[in-house]
PDB file of N, CA and C in Angstrom:
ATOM      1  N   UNK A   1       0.846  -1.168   0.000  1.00  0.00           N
ATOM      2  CA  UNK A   1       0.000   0.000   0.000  1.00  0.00           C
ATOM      3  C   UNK A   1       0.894   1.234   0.000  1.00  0.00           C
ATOM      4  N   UNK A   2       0.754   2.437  -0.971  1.00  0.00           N
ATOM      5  CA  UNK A   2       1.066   3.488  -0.784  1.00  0.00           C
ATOM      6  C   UNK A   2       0.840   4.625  -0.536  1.00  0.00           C
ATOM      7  N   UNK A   3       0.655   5.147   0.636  1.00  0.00           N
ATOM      8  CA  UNK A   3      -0.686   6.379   1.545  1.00  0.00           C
ATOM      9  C   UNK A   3       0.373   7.829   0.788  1.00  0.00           C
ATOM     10  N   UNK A   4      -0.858   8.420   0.418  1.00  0.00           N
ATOM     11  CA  UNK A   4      -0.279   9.961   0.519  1.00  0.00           C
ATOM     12  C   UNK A   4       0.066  10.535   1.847  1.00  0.00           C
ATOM     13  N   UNK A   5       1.267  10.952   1.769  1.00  0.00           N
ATOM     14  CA  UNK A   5       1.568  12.023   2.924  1.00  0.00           C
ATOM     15  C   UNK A   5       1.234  12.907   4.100  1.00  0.00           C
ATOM     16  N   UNK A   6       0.050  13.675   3.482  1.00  0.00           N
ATOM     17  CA  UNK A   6      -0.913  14.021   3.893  1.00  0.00           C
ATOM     18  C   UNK A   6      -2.326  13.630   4.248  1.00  0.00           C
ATOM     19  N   UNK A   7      -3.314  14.455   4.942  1.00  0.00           N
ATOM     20  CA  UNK A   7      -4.248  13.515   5.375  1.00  0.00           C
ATOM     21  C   UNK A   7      -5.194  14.711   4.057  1.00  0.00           C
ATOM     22  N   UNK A   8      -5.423  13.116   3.550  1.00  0.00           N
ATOM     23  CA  UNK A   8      -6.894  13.976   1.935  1.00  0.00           C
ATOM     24  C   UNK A   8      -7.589  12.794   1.612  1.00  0.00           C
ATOM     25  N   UNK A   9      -8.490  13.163   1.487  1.00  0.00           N
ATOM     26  CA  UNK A   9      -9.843  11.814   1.455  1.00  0.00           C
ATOM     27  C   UNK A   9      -9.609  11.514  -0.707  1.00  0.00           C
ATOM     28  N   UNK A  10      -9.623  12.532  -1.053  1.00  0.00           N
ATOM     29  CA  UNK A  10     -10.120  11.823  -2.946  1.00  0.00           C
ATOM     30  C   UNK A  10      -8.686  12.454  -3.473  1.00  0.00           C
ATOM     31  N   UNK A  11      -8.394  11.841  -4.124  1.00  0.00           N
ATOM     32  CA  UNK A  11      -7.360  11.854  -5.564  1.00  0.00           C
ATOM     33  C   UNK A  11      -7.489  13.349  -5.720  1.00  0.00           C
ATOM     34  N   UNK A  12      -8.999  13.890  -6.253  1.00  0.00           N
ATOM     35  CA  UNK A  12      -8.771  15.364  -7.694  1.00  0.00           C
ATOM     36  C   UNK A  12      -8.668  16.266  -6.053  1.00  0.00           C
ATOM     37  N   UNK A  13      -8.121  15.985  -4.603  1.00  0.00           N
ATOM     38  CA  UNK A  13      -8.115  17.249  -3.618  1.00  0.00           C
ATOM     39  C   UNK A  13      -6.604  17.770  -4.221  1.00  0.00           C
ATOM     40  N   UNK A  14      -5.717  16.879  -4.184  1.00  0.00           N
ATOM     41  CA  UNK A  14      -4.273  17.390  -4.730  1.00  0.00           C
ATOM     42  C   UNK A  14      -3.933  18.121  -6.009  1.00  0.00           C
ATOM     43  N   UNK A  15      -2.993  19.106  -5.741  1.00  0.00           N
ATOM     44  CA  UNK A  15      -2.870  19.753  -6.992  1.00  0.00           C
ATOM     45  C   UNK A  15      -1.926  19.206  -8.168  1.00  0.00           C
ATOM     46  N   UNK A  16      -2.120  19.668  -9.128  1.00  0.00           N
ATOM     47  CA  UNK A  16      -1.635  18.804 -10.324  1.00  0.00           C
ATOM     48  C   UNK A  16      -0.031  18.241  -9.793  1.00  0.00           C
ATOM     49  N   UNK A  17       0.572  19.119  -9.170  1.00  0.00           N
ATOM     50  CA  UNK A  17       1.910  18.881  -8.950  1.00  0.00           C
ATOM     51  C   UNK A  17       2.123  17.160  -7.955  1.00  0.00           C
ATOM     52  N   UNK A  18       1.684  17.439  -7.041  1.00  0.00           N
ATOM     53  CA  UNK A  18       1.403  16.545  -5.830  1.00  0.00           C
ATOM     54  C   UNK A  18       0.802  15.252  -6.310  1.00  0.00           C
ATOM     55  N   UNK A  19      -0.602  15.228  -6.816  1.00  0.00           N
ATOM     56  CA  UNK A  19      -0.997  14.010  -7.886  1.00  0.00           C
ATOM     57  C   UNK A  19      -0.047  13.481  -8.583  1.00  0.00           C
ATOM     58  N   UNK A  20       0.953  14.305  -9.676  1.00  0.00           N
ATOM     59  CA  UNK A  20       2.012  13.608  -9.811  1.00  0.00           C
ATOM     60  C   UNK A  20       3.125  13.237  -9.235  1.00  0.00           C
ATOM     61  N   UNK A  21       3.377  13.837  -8.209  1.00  0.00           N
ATOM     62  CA  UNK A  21       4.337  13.071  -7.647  1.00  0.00           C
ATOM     63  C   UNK A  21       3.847  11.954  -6.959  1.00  0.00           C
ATOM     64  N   UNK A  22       2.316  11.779  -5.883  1.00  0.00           N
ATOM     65  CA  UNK A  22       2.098  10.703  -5.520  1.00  0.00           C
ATOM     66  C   UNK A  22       1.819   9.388  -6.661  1.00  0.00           C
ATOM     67  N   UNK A  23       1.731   9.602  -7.648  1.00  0.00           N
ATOM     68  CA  UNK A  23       0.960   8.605  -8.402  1.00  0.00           C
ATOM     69  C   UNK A  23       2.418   7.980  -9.124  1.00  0.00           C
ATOM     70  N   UNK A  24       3.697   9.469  -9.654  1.00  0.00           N
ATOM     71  CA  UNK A  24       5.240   8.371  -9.613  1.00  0.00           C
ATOM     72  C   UNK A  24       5.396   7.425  -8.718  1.00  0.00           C
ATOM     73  N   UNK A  25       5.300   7.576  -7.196  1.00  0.00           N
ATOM     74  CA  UNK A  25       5.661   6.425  -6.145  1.00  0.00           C
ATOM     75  C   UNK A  25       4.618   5.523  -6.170  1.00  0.00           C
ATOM     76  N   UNK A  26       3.415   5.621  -6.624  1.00  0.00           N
ATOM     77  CA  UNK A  26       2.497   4.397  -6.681  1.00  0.00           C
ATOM     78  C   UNK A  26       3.450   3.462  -7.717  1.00  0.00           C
ATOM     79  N   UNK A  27       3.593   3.941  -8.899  1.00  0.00           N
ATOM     80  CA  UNK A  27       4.427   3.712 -10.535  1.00  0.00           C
ATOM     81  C   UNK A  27       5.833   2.969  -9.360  1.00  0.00           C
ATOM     82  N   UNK A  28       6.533   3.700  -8.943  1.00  0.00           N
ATOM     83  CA  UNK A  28       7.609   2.899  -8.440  1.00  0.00           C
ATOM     84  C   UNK A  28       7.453   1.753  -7.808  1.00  0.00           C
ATOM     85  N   UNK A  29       6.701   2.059  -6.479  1.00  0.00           N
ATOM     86  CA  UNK A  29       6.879   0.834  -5.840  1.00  0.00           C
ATOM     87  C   UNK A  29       5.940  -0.600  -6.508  1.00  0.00           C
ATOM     88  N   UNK A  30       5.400  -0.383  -8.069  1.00  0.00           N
ATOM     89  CA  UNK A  30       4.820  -1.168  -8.605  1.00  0.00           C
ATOM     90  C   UNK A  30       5.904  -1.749  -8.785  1.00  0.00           C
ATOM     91  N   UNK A  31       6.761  -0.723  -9.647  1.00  0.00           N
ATOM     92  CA  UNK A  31       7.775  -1.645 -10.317  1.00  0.00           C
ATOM     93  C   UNK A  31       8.680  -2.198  -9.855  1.00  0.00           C
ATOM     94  N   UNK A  32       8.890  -2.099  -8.287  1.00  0.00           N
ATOM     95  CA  UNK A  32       9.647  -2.254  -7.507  1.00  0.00           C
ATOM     96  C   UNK A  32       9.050  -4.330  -6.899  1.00  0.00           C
ATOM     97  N   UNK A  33       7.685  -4.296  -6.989  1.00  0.00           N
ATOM     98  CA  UNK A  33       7.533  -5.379  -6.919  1.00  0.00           C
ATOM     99  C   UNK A  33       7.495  -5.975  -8.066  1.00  0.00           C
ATOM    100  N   UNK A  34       7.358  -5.527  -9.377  1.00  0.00           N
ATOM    101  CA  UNK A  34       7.073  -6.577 -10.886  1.00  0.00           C
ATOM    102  C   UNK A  34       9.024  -7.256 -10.660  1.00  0.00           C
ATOM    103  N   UNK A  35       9.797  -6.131 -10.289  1.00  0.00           N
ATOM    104  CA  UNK A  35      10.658  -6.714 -10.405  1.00  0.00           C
ATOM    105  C   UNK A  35      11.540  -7.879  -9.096  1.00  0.00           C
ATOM    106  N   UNK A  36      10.681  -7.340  -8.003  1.00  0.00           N
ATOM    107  CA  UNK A  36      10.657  -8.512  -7.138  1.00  0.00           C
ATOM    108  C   UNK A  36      10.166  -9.972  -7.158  1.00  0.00           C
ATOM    109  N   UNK A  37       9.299  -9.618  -7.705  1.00  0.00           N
ATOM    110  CA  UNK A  37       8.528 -10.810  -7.412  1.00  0.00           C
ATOM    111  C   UNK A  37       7.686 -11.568  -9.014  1.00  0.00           C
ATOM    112  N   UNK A  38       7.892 -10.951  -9.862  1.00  0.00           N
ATOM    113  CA  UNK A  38       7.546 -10.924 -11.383  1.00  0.00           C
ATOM    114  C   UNK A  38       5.990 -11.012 -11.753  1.00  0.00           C
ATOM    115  N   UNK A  39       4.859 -10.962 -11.027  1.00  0.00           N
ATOM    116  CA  UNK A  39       4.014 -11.377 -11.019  1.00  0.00           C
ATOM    117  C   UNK A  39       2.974 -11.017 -12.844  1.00  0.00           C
ATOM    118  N   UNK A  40       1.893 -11.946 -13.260  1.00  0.00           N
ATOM    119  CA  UNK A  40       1.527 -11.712 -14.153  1.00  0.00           C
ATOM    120  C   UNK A  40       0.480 -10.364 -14.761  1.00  0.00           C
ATOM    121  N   UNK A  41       0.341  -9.701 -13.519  1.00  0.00           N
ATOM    122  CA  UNK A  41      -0.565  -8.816 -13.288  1.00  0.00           C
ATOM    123  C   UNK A  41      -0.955  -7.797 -12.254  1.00  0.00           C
ATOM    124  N   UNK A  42      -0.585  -6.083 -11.966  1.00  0.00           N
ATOM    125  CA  UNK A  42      -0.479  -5.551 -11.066  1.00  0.00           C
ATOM    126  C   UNK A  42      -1.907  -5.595 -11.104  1.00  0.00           C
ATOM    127  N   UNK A  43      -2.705  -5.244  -9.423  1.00  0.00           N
ATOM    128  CA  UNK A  43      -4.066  -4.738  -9.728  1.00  0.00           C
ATOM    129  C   UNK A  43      -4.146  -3.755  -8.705  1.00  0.00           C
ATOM    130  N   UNK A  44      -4.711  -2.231  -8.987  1.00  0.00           N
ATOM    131  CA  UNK A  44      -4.527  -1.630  -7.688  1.00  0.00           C
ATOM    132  C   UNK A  44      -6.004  -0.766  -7.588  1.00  0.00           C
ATOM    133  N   UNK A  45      -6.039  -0.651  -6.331  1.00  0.00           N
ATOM    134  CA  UNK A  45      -7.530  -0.170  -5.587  1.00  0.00           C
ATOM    135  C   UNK A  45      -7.222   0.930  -4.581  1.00  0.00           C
ATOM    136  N   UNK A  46      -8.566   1.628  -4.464  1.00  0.00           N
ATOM    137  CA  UNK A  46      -8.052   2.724  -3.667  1.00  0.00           C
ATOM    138  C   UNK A  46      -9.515   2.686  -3.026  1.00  0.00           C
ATOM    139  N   UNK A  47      -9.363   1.750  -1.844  1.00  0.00           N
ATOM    140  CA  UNK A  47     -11.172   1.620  -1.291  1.00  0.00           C
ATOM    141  C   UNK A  47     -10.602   2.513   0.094  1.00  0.00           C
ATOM    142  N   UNK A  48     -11.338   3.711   0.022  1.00  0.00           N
ATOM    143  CA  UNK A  48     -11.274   4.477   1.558  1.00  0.00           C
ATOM    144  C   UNK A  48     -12.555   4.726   2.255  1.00  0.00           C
ATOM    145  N   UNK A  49     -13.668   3.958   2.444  1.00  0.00           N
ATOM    146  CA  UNK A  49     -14.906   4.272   2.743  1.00  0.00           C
ATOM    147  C   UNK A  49     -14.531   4.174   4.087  1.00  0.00           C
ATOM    148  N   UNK A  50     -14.281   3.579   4.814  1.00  0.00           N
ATOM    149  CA  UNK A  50     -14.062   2.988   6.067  1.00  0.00           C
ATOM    150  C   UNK A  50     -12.551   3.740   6.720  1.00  0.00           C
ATOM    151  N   UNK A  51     -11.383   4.017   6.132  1.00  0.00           N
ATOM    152  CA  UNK A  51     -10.461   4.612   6.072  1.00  0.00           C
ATOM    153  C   UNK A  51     -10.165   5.922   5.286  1.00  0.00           C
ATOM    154  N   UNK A  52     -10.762   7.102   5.673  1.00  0.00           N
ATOM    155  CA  UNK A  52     -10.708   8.386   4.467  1.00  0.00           C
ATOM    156  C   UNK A  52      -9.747   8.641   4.542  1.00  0.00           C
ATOM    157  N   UNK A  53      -8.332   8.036   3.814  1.00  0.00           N
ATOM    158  CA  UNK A  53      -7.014   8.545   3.739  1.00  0.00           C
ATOM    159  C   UNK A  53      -6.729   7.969   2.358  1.00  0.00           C
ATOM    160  N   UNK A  54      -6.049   9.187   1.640  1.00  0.00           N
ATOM    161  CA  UNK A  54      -5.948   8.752   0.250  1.00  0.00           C
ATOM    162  C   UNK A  54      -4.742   7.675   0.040  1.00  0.00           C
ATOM    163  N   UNK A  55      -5.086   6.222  -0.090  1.00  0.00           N
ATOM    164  CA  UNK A  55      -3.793   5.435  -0.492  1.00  0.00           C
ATOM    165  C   UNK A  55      -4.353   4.531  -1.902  1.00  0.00           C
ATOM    166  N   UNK A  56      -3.514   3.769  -2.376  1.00  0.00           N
ATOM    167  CA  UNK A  56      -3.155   2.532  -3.323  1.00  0.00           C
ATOM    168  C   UNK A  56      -3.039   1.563  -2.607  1.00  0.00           C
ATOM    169  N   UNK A  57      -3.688   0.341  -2.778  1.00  0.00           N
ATOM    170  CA  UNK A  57      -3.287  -0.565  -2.894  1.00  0.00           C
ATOM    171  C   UNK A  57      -2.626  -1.362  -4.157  1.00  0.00           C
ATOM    172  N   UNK A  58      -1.851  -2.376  -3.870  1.00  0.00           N
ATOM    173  CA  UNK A  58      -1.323  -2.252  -5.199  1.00  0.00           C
ATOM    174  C   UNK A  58      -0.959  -3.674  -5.332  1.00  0.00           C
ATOM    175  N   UNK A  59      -1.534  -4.587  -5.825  1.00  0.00           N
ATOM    176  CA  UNK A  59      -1.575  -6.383  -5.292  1.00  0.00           C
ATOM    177  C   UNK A  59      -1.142  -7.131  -6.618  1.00  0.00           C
ATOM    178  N   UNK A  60       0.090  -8.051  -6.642  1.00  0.00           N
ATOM    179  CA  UNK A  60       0.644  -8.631  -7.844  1.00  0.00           C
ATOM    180  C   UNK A  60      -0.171  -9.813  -7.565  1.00  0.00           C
ATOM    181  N   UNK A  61      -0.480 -10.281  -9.106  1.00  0.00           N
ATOM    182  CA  UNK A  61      -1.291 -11.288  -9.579  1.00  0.00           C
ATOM    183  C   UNK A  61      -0.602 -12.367 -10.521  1.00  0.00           C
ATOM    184  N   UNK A  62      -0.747 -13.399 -10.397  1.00  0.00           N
ATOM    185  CA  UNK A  62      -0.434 -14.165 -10.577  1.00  0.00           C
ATOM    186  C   UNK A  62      -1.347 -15.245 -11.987  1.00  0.00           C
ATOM    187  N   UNK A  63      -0.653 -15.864 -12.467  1.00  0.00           N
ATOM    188  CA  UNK A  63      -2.220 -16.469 -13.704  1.00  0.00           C
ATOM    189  C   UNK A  63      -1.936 -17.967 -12.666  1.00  0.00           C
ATOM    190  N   UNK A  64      -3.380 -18.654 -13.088  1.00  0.00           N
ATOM    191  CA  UNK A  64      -3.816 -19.551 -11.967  1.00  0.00           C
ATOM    192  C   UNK A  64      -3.547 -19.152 -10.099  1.00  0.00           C
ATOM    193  N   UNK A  65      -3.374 -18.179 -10.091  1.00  0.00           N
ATOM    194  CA  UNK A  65      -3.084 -17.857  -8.658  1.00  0.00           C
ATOM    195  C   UNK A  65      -4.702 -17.335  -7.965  1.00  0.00           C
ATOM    196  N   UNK A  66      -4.653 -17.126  -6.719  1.00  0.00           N
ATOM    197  CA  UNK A  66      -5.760 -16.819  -6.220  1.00  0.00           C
ATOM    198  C   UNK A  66      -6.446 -15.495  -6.865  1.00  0.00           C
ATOM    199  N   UNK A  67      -7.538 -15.418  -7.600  1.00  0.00           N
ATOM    200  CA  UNK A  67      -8.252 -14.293  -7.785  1.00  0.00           C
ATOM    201  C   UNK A  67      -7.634 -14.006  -9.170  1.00  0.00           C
ATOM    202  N   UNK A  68      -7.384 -14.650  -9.844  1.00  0.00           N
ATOM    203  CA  UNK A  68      -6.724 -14.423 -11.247  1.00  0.00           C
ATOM    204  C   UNK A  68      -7.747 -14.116 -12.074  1.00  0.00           C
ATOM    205  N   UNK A  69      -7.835 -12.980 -12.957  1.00  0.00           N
ATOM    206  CA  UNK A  69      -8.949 -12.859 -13.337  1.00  0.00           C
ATOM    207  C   UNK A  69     -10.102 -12.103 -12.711  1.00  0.00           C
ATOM    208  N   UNK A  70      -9.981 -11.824 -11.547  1.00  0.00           N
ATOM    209  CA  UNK A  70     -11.107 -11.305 -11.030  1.00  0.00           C
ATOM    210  C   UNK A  70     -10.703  -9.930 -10.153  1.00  0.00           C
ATOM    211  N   UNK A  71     -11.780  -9.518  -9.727  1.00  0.00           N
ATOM    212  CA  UNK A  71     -11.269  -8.724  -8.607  1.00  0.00           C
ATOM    213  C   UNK A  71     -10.602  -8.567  -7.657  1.00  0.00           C
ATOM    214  N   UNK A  72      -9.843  -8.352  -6.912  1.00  0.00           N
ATOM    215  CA  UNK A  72      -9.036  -8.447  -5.654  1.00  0.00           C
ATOM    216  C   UNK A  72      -9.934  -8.343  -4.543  1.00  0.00           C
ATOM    217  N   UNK A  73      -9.965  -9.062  -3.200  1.00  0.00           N
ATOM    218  CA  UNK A  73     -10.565  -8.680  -2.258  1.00  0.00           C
ATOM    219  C   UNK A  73      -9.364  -8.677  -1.014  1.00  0.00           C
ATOM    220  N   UNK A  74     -10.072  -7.675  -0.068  1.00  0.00           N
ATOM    221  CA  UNK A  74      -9.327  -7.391   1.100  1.00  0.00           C
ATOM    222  C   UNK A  74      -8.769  -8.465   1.791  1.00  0.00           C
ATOM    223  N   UNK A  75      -7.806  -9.633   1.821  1.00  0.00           N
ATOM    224  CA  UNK A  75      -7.629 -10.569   2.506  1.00  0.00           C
ATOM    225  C   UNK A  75      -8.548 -11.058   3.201  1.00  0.00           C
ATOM    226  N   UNK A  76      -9.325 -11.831   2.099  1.00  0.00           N
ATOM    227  CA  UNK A  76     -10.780 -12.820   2.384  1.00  0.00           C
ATOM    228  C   UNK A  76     -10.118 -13.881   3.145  1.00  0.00           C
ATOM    229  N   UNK A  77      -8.908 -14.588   3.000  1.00  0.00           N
ATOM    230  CA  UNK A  77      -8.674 -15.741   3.449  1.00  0.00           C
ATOM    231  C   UNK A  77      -7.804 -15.947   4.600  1.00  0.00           C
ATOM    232  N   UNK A  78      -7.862 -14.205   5.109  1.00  0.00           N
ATOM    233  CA  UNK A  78      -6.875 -14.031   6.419  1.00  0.00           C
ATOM    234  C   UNK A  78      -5.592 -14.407   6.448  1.00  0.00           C
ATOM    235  N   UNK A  79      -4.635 -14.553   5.338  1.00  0.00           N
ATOM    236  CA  UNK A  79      -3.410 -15.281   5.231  1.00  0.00           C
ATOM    237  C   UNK A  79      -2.360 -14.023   5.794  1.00  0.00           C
ATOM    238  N   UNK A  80      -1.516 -14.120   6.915  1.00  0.00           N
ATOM    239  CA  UNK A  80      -0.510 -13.224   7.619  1.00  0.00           C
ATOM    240  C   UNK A  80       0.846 -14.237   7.775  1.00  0.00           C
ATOM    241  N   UNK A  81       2.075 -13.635   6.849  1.00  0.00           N
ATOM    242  CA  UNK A  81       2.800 -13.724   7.468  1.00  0.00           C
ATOM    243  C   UNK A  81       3.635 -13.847   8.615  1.00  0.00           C
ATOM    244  N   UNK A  82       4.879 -14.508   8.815  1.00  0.00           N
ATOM    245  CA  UNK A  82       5.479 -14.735  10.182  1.00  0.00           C
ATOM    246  C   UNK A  82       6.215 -13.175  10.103  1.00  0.00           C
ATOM    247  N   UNK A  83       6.862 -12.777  10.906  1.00  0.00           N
ATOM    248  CA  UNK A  83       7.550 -11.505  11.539  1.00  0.00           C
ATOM    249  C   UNK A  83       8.528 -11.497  10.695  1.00  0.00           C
ATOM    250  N   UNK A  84       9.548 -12.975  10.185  1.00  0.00           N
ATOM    251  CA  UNK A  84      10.109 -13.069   9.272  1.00  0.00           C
ATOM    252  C   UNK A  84       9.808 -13.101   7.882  1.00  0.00           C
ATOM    253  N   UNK A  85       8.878 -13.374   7.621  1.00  0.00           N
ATOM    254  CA  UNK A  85       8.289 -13.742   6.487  1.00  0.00           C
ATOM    255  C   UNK A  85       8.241 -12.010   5.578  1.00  0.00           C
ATOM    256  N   UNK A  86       7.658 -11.302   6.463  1.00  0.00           N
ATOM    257  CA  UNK A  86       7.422  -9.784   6.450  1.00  0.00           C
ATOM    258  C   UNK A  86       8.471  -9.199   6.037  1.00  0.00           C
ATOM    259  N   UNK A  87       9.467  -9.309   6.647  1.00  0.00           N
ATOM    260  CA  UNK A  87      10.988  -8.681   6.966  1.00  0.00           C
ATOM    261  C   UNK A  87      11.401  -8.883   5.636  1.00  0.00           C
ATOM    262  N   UNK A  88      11.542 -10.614   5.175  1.00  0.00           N
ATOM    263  CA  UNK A  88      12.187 -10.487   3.745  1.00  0.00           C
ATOM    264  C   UNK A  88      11.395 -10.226   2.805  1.00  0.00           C
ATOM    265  N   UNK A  89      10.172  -9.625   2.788  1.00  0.00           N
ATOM    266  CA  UNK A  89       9.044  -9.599   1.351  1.00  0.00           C
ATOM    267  C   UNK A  89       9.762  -7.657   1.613  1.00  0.00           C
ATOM    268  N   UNK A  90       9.859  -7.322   2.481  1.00  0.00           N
ATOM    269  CA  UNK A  90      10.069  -5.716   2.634  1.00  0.00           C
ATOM    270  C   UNK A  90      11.506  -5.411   2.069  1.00  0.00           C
ATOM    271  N   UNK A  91      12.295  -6.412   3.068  1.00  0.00           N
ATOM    272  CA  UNK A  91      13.721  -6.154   1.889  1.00  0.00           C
ATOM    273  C   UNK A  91      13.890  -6.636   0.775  1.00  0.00           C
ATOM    274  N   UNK A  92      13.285  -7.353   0.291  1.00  0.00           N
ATOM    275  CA  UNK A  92      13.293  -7.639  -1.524  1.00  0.00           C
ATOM    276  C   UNK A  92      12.628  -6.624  -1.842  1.00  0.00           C
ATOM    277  N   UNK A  93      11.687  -6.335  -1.915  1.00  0.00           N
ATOM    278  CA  UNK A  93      11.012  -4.454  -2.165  1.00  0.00           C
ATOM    279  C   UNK A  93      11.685  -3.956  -2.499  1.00  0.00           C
ATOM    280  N   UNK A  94      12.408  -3.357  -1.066  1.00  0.00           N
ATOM    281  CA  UNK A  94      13.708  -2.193  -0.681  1.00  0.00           C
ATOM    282  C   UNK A  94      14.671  -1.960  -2.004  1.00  0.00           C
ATOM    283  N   UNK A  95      14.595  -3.785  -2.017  1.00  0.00           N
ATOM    284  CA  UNK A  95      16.325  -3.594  -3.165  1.00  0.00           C
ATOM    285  C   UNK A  95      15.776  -3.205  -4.423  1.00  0.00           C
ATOM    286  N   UNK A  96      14.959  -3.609  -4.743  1.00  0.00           N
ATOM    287  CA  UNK A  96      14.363  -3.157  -5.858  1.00  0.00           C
ATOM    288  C   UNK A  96      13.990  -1.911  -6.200  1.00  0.00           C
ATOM    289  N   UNK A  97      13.757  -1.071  -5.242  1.00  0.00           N
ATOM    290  CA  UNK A  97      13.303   0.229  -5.714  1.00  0.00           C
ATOM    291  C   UNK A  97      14.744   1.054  -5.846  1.00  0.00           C
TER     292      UNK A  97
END
């Protein structure tokens, strides 16, 4: 997920400048995982009904993988990493960007 900086509920509140710069680091840290992790398909969402803070989600897809083809949902299947598990999905990121 990549949160804007600031606290702003919709996308068109930022000015042209700011929109682009937040929406480059959405663009980066995409590519920061295509090249981590290679997946067949970025998919990204920006659900703030419940959370009014402007972010991305930004979820690599996989073909035959869960939800291939379809919509993404909020971790329907509750799957959480170990403390480690976390640590190295963040530093493979890291190196990548």
């Amino acid at each position: 997920m990549v949160a804007y900086k600031d606290h702003v509920k919709e996308l068109f509140e930022l000015s042209e400048t700011d929109r682009n710069a937040f929406m480059a680091d959405v663009c980066r840290v995409s590519a920061a995982i295509q090249k981590a992790f290679a997946p067949a398909k970025m998919n990204y969402g920006a659900y703030s009904d419940k959370l009014p803070h402007l972010h991305f989600h930004i979820v690599p897809k996989y073909e035959n993988g869960f939800e291939f083809g379809g919509t993404f949902e909020m971790n329907p299947q509750k799957v959480y990493l170990t403390d480690a598990e976390y640590a190295a999905t963040i530093e493979k990121i890291s190196e990548a960007l």
